[in-house]
C-alpha atoms as a PDB file:
ATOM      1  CA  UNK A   1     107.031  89.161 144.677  1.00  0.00           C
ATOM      2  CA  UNK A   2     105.119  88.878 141.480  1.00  0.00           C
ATOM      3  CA  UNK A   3     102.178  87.052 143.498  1.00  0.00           C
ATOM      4  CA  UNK A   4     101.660  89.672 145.561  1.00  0.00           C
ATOM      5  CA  UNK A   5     101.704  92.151 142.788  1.00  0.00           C
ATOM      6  CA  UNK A   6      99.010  89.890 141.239  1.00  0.00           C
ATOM      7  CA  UNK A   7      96.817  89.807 144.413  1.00  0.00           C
ATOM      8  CA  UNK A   8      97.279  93.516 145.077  1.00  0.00           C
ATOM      9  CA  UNK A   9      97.278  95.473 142.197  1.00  0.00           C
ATOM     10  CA  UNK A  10      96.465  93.221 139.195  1.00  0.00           C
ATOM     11  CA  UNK A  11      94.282  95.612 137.696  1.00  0.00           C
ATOM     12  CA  UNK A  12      96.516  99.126 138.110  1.00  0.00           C
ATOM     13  CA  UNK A  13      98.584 100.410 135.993  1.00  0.00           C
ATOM     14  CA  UNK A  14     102.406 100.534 136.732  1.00  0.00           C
ATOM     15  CA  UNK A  15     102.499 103.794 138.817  1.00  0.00           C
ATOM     16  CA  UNK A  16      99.951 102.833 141.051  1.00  0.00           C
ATOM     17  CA  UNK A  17     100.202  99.218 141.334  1.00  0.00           C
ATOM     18  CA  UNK A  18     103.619 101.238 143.080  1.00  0.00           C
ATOM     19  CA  UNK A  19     101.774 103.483 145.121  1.00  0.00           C
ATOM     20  CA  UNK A  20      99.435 100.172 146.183  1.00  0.00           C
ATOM     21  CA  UNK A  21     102.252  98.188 147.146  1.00  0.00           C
ATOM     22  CA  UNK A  22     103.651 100.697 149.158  1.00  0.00           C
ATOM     23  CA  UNK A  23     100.663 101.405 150.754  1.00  0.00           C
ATOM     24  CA  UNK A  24     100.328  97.798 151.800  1.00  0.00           C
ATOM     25  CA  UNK A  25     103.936  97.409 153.014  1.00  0.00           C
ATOM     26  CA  UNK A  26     103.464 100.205 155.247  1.00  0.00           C
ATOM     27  CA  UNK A  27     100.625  99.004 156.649  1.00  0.00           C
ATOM     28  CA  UNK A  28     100.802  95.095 157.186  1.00  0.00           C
ATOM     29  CA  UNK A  29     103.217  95.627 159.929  1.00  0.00           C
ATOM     30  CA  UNK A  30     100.581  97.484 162.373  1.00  0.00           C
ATOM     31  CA  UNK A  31      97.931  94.281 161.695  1.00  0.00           C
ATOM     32  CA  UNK A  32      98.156  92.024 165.080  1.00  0.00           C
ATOM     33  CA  UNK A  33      97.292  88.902 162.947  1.00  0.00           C
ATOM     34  CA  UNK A  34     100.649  89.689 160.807  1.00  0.00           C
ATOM     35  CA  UNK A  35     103.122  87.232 161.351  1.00  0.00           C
ATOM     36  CA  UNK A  36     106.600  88.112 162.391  1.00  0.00           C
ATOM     37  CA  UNK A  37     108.684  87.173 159.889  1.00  0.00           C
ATOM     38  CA  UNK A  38     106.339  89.293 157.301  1.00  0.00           C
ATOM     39  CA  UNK A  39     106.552  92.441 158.991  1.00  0.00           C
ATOM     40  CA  UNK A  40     110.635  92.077 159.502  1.00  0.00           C
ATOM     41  CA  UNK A  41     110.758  91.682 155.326  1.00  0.00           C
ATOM     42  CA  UNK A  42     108.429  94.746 155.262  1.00  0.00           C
ATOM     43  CA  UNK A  43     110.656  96.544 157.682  1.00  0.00           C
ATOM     44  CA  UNK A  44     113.564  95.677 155.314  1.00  0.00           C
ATOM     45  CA  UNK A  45     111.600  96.765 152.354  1.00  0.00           C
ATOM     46  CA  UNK A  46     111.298 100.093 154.021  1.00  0.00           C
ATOM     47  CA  UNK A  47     114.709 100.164 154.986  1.00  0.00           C
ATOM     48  CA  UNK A  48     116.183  99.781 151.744  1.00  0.00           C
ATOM     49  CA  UNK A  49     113.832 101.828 149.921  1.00  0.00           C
ATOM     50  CA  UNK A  50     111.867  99.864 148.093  1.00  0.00           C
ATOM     51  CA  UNK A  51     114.386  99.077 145.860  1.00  0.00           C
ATOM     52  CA  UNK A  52     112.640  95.041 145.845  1.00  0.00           C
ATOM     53  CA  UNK A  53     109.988  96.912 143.246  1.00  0.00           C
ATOM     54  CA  UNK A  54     113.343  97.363 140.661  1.00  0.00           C
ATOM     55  CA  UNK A  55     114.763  94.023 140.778  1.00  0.00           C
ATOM     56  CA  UNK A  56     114.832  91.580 137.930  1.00  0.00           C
ATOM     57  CA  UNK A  57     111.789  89.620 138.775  1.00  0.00           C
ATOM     58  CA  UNK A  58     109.185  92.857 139.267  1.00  0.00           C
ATOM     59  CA  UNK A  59     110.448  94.263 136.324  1.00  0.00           C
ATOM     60  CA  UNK A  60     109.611  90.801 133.979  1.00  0.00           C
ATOM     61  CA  UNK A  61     106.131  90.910 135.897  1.00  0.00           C
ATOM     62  CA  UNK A  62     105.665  93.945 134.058  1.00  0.00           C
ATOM     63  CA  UNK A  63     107.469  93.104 130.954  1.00  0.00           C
ATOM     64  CA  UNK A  64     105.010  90.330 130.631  1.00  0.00           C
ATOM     65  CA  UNK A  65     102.247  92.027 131.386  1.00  0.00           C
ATOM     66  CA  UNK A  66     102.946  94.924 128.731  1.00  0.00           C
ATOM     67  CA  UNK A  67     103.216  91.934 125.882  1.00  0.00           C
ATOM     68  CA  UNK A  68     100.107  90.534 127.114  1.00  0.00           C
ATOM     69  CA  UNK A  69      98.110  93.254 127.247  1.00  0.00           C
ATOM     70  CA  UNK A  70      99.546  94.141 123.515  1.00  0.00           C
ATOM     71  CA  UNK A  71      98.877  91.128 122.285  1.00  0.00           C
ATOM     72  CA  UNK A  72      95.253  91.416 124.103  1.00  0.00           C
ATOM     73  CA  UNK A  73      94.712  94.486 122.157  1.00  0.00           C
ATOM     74  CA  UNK A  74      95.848  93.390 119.078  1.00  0.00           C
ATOM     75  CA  UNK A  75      93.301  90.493 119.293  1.00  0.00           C
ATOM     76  CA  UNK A  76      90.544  92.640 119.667  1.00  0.00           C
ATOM     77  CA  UNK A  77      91.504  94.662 116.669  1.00  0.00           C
ATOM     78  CA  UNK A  78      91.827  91.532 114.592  1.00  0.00           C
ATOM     79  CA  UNK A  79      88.063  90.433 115.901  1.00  0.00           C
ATOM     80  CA  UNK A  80      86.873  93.794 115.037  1.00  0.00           C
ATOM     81  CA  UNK A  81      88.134  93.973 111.715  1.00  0.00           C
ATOM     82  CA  UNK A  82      87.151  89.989 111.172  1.00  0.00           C
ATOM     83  CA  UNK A  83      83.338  90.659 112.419  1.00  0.00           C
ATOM     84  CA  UNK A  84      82.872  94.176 110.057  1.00  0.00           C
ATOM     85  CA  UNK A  85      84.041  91.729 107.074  1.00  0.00           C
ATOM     86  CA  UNK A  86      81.664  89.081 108.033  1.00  0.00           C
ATOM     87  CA  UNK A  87      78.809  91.264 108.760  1.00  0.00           C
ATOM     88  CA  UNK A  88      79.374  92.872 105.270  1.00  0.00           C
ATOM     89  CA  UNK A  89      79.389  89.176 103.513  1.00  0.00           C
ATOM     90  CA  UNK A  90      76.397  88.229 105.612  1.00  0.00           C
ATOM     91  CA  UNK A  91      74.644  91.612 104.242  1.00  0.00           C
ATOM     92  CA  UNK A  92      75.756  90.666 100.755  1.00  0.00           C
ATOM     93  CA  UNK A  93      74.949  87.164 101.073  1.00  0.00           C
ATOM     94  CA  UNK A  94      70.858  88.262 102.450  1.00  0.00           C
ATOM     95  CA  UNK A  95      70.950  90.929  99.240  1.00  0.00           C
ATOM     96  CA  UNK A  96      71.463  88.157  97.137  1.00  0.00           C
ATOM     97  CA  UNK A  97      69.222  85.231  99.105  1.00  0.00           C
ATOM     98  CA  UNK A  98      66.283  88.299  98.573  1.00  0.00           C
ATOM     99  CA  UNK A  99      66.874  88.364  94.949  1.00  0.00           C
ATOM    100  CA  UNK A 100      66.775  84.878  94.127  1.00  0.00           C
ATOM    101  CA  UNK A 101      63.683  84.676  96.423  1.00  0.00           C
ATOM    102  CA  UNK A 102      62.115  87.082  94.573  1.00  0.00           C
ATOM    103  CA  UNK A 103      63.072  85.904  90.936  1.00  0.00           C
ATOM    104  CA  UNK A 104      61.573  82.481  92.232  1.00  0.00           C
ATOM    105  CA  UNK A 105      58.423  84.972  93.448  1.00  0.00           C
ATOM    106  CA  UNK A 106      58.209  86.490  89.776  1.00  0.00           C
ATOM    107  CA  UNK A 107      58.152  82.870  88.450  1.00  0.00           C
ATOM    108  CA  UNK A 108      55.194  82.035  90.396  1.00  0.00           C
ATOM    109  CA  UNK A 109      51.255  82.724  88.364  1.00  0.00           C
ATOM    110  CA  UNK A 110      50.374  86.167  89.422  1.00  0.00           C
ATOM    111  CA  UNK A 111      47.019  85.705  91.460  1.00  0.00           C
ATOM    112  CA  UNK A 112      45.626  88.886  91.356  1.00  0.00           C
ATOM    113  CA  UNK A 113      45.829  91.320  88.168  1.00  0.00           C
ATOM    114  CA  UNK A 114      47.191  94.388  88.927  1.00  0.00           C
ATOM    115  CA  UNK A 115      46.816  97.470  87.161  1.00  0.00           C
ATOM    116  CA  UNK A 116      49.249 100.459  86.145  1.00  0.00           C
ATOM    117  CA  UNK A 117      47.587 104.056  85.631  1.00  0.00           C
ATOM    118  CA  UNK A 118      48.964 105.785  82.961  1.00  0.00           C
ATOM    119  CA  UNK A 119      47.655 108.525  80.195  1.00  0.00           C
ATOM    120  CA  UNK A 120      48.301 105.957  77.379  1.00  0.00           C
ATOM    121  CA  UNK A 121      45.772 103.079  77.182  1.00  0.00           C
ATOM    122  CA  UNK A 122      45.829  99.811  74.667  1.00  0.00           C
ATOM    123  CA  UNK A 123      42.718  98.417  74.219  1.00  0.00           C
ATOM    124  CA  UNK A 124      41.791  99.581  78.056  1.00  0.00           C
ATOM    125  CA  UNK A 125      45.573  98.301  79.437  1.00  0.00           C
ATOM    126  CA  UNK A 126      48.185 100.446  80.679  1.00  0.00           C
ATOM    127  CA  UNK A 127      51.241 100.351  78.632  1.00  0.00           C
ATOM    128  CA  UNK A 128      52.875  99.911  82.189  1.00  0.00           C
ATOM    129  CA  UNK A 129      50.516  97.290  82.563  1.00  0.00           C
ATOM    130  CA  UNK A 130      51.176  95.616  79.498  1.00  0.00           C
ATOM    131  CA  UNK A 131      55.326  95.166  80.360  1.00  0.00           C
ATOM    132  CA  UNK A 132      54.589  94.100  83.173  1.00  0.00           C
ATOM    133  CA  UNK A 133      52.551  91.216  82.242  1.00  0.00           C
ATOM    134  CA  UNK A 134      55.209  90.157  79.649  1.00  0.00           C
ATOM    135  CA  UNK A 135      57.997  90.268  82.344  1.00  0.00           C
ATOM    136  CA  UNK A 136      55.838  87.967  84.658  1.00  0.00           C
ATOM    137  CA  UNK A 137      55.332  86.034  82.033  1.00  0.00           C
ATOM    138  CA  UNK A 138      59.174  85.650  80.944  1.00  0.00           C
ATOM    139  CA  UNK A 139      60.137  85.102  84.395  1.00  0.00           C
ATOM    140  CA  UNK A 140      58.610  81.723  84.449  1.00  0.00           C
ATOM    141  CA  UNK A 141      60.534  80.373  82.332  1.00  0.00           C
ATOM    142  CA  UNK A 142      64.066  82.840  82.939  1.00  0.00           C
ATOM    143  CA  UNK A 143      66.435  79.865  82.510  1.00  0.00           C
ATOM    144  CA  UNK A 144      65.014  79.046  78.806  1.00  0.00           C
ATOM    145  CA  UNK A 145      65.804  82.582  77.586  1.00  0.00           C
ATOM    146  CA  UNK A 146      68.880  84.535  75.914  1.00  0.00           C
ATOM    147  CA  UNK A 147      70.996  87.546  77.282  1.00  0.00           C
ATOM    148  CA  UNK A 148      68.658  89.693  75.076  1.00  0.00           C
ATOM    149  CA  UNK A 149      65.727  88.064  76.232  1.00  0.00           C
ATOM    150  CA  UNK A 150      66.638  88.640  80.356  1.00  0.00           C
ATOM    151  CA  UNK A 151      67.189  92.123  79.818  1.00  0.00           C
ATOM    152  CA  UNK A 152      63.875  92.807  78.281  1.00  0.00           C
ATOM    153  CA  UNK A 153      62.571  90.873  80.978  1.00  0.00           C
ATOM    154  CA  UNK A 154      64.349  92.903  83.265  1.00  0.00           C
ATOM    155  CA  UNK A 155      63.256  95.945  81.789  1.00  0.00           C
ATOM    156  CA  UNK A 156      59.391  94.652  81.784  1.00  0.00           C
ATOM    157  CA  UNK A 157      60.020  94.004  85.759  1.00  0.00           C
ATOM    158  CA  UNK A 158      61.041  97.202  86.292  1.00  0.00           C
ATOM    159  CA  UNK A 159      58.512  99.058  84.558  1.00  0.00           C
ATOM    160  CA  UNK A 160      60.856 100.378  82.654  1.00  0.00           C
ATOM    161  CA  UNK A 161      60.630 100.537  78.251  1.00  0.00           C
ATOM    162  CA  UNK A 162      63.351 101.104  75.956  1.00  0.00           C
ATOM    163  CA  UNK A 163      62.186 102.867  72.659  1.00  0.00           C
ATOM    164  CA  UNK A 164      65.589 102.977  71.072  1.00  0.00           C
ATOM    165  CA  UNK A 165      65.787  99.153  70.613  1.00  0.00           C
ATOM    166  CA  UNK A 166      63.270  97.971  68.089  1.00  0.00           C
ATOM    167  CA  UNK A 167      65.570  94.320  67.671  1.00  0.00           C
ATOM    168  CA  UNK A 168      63.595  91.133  67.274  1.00  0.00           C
ATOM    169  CA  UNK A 169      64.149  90.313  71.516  1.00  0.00           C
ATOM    170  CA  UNK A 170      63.671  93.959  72.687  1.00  0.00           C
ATOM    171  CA  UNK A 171      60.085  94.931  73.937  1.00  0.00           C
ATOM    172  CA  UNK A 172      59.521  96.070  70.455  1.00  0.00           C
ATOM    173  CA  UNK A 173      57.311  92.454  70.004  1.00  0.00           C
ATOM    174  CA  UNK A 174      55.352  93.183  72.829  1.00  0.00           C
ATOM    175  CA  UNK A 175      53.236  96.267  70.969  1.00  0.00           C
ATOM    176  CA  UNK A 176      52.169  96.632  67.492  1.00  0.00           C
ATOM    177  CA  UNK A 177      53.063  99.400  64.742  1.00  0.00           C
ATOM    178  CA  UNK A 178      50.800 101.469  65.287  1.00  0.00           C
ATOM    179  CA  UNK A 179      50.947 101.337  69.306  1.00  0.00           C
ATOM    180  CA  UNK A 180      55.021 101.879  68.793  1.00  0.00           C
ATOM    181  CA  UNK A 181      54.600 104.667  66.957  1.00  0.00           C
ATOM    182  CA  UNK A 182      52.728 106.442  69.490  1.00  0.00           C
ATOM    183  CA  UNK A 183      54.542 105.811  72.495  1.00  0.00           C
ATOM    184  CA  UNK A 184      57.653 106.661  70.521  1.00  0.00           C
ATOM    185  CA  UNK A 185      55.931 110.307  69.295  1.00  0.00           C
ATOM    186  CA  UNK A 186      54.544 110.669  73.224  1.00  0.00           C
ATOM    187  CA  UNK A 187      57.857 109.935  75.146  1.00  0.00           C
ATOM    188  CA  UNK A 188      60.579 110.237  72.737  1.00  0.00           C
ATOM    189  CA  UNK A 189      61.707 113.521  72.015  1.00  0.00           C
ATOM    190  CA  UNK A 190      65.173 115.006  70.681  1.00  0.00           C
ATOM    191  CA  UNK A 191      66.153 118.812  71.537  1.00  0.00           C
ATOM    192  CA  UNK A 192      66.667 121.329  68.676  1.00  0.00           C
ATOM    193  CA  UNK A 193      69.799 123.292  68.993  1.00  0.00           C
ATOM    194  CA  UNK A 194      70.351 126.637  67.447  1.00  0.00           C
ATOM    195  CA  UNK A 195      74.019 127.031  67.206  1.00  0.00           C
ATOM    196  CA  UNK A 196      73.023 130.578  66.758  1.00  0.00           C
ATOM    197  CA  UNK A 197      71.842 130.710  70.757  1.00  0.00           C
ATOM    198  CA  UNK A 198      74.950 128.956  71.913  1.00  0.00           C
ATOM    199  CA  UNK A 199      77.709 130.667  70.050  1.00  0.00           C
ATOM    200  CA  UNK A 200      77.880 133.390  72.415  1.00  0.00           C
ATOM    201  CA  UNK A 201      78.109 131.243  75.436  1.00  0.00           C
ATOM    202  CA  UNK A 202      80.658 129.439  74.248  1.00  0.00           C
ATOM    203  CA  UNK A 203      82.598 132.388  73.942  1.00  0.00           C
ATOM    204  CA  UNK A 204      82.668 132.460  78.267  1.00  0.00           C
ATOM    205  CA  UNK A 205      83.448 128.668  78.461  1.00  0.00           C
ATOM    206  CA  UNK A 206      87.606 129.561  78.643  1.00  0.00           C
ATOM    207  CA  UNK A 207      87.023 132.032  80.965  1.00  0.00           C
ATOM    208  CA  UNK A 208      84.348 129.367  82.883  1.00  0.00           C
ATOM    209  CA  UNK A 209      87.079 126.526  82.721  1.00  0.00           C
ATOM    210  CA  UNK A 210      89.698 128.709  84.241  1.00  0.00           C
ATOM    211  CA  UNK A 211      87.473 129.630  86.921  1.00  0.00           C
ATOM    212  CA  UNK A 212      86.420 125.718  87.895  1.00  0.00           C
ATOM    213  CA  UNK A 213      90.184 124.811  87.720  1.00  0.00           C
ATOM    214  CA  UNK A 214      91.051 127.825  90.357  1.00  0.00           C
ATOM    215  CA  UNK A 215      88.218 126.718  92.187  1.00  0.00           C
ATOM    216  CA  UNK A 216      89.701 123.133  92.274  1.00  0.00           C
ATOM    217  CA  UNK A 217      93.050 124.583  93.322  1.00  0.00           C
ATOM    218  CA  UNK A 218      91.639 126.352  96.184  1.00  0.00           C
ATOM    219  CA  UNK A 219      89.576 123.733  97.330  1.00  0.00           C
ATOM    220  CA  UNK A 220      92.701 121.138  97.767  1.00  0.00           C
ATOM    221  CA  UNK A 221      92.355 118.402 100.060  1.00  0.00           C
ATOM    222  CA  UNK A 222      88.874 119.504 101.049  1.00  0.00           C
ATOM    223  CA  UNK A 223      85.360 117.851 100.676  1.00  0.00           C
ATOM    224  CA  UNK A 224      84.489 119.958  97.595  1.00  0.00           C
ATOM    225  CA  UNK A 225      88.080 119.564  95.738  1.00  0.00           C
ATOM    226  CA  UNK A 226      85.995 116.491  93.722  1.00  0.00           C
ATOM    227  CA  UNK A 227      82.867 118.751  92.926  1.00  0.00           C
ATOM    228  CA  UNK A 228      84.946 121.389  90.881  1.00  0.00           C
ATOM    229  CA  UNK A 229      87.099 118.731  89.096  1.00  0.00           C
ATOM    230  CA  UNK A 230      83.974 117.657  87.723  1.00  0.00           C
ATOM    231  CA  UNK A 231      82.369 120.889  86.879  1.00  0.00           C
ATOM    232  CA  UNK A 232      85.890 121.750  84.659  1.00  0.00           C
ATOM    233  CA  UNK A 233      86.078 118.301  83.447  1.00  0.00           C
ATOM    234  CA  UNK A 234      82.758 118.455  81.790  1.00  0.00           C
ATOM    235  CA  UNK A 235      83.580 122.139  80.652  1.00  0.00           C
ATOM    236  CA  UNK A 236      86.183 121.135  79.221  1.00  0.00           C
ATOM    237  CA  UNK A 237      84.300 118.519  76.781  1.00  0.00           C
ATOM    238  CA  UNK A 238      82.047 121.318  75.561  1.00  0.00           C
ATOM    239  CA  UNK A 239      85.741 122.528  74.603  1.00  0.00           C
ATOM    240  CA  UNK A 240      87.557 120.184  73.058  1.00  0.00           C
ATOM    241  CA  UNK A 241      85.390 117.215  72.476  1.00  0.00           C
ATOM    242  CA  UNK A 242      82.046 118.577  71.391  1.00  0.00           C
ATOM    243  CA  UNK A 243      81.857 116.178  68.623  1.00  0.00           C
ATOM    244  CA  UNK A 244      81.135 113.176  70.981  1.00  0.00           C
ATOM    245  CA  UNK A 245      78.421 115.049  72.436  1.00  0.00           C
ATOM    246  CA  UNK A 246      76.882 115.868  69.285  1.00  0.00           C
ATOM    247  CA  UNK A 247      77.524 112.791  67.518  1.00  0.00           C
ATOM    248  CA  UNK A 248      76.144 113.757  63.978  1.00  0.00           C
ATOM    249  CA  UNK A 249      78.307 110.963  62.485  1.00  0.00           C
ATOM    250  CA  UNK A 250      76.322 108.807  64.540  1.00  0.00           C
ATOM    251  CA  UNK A 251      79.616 106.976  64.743  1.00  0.00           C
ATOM    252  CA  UNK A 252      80.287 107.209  68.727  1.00  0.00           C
ATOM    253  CA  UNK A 253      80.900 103.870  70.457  1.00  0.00           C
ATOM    254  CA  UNK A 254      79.997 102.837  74.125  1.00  0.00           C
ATOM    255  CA  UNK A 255      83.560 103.134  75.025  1.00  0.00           C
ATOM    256  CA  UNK A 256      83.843 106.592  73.393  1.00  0.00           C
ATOM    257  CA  UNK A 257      81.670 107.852  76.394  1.00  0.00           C
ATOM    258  CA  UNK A 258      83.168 105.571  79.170  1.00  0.00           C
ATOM    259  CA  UNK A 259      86.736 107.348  78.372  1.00  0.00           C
ATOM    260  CA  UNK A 260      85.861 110.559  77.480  1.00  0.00           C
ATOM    261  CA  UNK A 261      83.102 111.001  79.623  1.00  0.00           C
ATOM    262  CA  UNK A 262      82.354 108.810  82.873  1.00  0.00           C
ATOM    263  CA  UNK A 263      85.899 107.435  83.814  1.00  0.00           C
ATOM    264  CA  UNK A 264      86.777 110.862  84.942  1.00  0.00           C
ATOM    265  CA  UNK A 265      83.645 111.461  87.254  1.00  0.00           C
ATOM    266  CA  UNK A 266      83.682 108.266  88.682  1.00  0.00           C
ATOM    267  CA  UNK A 267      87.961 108.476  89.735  1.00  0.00           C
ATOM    268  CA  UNK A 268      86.669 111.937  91.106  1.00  0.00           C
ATOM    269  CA  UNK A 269      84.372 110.588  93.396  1.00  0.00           C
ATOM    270  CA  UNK A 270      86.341 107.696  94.254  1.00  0.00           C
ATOM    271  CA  UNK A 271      89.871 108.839  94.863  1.00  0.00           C
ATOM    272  CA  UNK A 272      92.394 106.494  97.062  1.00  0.00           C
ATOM    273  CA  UNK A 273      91.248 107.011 100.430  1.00  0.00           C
ATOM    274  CA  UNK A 274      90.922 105.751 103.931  1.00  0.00           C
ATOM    275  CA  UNK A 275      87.887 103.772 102.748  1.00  0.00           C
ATOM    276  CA  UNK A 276      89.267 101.543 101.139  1.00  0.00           C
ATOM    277  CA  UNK A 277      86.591 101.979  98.159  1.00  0.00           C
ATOM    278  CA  UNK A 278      88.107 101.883  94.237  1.00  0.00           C
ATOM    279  CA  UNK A 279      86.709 101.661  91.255  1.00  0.00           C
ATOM    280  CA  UNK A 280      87.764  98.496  89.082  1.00  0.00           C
ATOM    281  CA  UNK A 281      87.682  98.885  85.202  1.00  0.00           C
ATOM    282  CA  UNK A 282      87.050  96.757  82.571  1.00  0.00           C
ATOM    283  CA  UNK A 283      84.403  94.834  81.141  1.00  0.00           C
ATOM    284  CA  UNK A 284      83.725  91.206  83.044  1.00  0.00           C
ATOM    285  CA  UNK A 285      80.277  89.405  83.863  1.00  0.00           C
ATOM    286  CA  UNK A 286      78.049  90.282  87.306  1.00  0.00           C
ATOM    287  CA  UNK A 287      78.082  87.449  89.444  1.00  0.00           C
ATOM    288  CA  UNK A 288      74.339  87.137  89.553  1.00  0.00           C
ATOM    289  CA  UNK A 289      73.685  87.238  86.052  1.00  0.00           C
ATOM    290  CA  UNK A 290      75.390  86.746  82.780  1.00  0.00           C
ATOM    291  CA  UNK A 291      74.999  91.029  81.904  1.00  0.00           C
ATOM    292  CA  UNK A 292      78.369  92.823  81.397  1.00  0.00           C
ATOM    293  CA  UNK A 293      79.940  94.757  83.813  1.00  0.00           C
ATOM    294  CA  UNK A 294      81.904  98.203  82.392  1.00  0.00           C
ATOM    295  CA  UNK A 295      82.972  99.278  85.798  1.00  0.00           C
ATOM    296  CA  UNK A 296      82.928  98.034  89.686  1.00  0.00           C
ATOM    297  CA  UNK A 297      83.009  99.885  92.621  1.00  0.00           C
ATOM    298  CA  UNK A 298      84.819  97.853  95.181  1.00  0.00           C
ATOM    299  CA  UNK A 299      85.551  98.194  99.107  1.00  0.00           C
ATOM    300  CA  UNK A 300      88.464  96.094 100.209  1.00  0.00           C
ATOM    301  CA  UNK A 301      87.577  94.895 103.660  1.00  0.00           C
ATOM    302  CA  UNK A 302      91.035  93.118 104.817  1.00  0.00           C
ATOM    303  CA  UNK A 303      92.237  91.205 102.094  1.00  0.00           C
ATOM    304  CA  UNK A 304      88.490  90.975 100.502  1.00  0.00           C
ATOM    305  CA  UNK A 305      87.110  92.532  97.550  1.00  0.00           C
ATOM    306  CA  UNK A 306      83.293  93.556  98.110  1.00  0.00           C
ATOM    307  CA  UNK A 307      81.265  94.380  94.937  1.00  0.00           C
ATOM    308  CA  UNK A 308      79.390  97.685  96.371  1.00  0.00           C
ATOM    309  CA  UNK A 309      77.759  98.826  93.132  1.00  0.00           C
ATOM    310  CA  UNK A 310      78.316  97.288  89.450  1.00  0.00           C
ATOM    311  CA  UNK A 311      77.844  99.619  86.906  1.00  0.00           C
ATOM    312  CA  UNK A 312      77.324  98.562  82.729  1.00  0.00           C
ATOM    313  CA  UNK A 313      77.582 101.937  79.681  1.00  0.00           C
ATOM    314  CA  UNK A 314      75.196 101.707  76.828  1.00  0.00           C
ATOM    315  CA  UNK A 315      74.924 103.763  74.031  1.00  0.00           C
ATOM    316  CA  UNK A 316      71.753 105.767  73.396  1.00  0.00           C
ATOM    317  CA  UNK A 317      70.576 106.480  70.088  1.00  0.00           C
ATOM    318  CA  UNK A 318      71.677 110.349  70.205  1.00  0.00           C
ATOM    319  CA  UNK A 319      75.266 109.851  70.829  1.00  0.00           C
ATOM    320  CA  UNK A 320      75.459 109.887  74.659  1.00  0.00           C
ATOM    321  CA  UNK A 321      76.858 106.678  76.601  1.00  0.00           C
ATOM    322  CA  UNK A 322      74.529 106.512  79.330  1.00  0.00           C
ATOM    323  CA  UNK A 323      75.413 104.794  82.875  1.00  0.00           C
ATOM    324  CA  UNK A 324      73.602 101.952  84.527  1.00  0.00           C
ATOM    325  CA  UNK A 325      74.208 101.486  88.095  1.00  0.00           C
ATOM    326  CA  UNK A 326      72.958  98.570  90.516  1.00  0.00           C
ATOM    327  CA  UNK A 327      73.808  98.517  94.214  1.00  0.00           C
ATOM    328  CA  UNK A 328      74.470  95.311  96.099  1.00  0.00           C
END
């Protein structure tokens, strides 16, 4: 019975592997090259009904075949789940095969000079220019220096300067007095508030917070539900916590801004979800370099965690903890 199920309807699905079998029953009988003691069983499987199709051994043929094909299915799931975590490690593991190749690229002697264009000029060099040439040259010997000394390099690489840190390893040695001083009165500038301009604004900002949190309410379980907890969270620190943003103690610290400020954003945008994406607090060490890490946004990809972005706070010299984000 369950071998000619197998040769005649293998592939159907229950209902018309019955149809199938029927079909053939009825018409093996009218083939001359039948023999005789096939079409008497088929004239008995008539007779009675077909009532062979509900006996023990058809229905374990499709017993089995049910757990197979679950078990099929559930294999495939597995492998699908198994090759999105491997492709995900293999992408992490070519991010991180491109950066050492091109830290061991920055170590090399630059062969040609290149030039940055800028409005400020040092004795004909770019102040671009002139960071860059320092990174390059710190980069070839990276292993020799200190924390301090990799993130000025890192800086340098990036054409990026930090004005606020004048400390013996910042790129503060890489200019003189005079130079510092004018990049610092050219691209460093602090806003002037008149309280005077604000006060009546601030008089609205109840009124505006009770507007963002009925705009949260009504935006529940939607796409934009995230957007307008942000808009009253930061309201609300022009209420209550002013202070931190003004800072005129100069006594905020980095964590100041990482509770009062960014935890709240960040949890917005990264709620539990579907995704499987978190964010992970707590200050640890990036795995590619010795530089803090404040916060981690992780996808969990079966039972693995998957840095997607690492993320470090520092405190700027007017009060604000600002956020520095690196995607992997």
């Amino acid at each position: 019975m369950a071998l000619l199920f197998e040769s005649t309807c293998s592939d159907l699905s229950r209902d018309l592997a019955t149809f199938q079998f029927e079909t053939t029953i009825d018409s093996l009988p009218t083939k001359e090259s039948c023999p005789e003691a096939v079409k008497k069983w088929c004239e008995n499987v008539k007779q009675y009904n077909y009532e062979v199709l509900d006996t023990d051994e058809a229905l374990d043929y499709w017993e089995m075949r049910k757990k197979a094909r679950n078990q099929l299915n559930t294999n495939l799931f597995h492998a699908d789940l198994d090759t999105a975590a491997s492709s995900r490690l293999l992408a992490v593991s070519s991010s991180m095969q491109r950066k050492v190749s091109n830290i061991t690229r920055m170590k090399r002697k630059a062969e040609t000079p290149k030039m940055d264009a800028d409005s400020l000029l040092f004795d004909g060099v770019s102040v671009g220019t002139t960071i860059k040439r320092h990174g390059e040259a710190l980069a070839g010997r990276y292993e020799e220096l200190n924390n301090k000394q990799k993130h000025a390099a890192g800086l340098c690489l990036n054409s990026i300067i930090d004005l606020s840190d004048e400390s013996a390893d910042s790129q503060r040695r890489f200019f003189s007095d005079e130079e510092w001083a004018m990049m610092k009165s050219k691209y460093q500038f602090s806003i002037k508030r008149n309280k005077q301009v604000f006060k009546p604004l601030f008089k609205k900002i109840n009124k505006t917070y009770q507007s963002a949190r009925n705009s949260e309410s009504a935006a529940l379980n939607s796409g934009k539900e995230h957007i307008f907890n942000i808009y009253a969270h930061i309201i609300n620190i022009y209420r209550h916590r002013r202070s931190s943003l003004n800072n005129n103690m100069k006594d905020s610290t980095e964590l100041d801004g990482l509770v009062k400020l960014w935890a709240e954003v960040f949890e917005s945008l990264f709620p539990d979800s579907q995704h499987n994406v978190k964010c992970r607090w707590g200050e640890s060490k990036a795995h590619h370099n010795n530089y803090k890490v404040d916060c981690r946004v992780i996808a969990i990809i079966n039972t693995q965690k998957v840095d997607v972005s690492t993320t470090v706070v520092t405190l700027i010299n007017f009060g604000f903890s600002a956020f520095s984000a690196q995607s992997n």
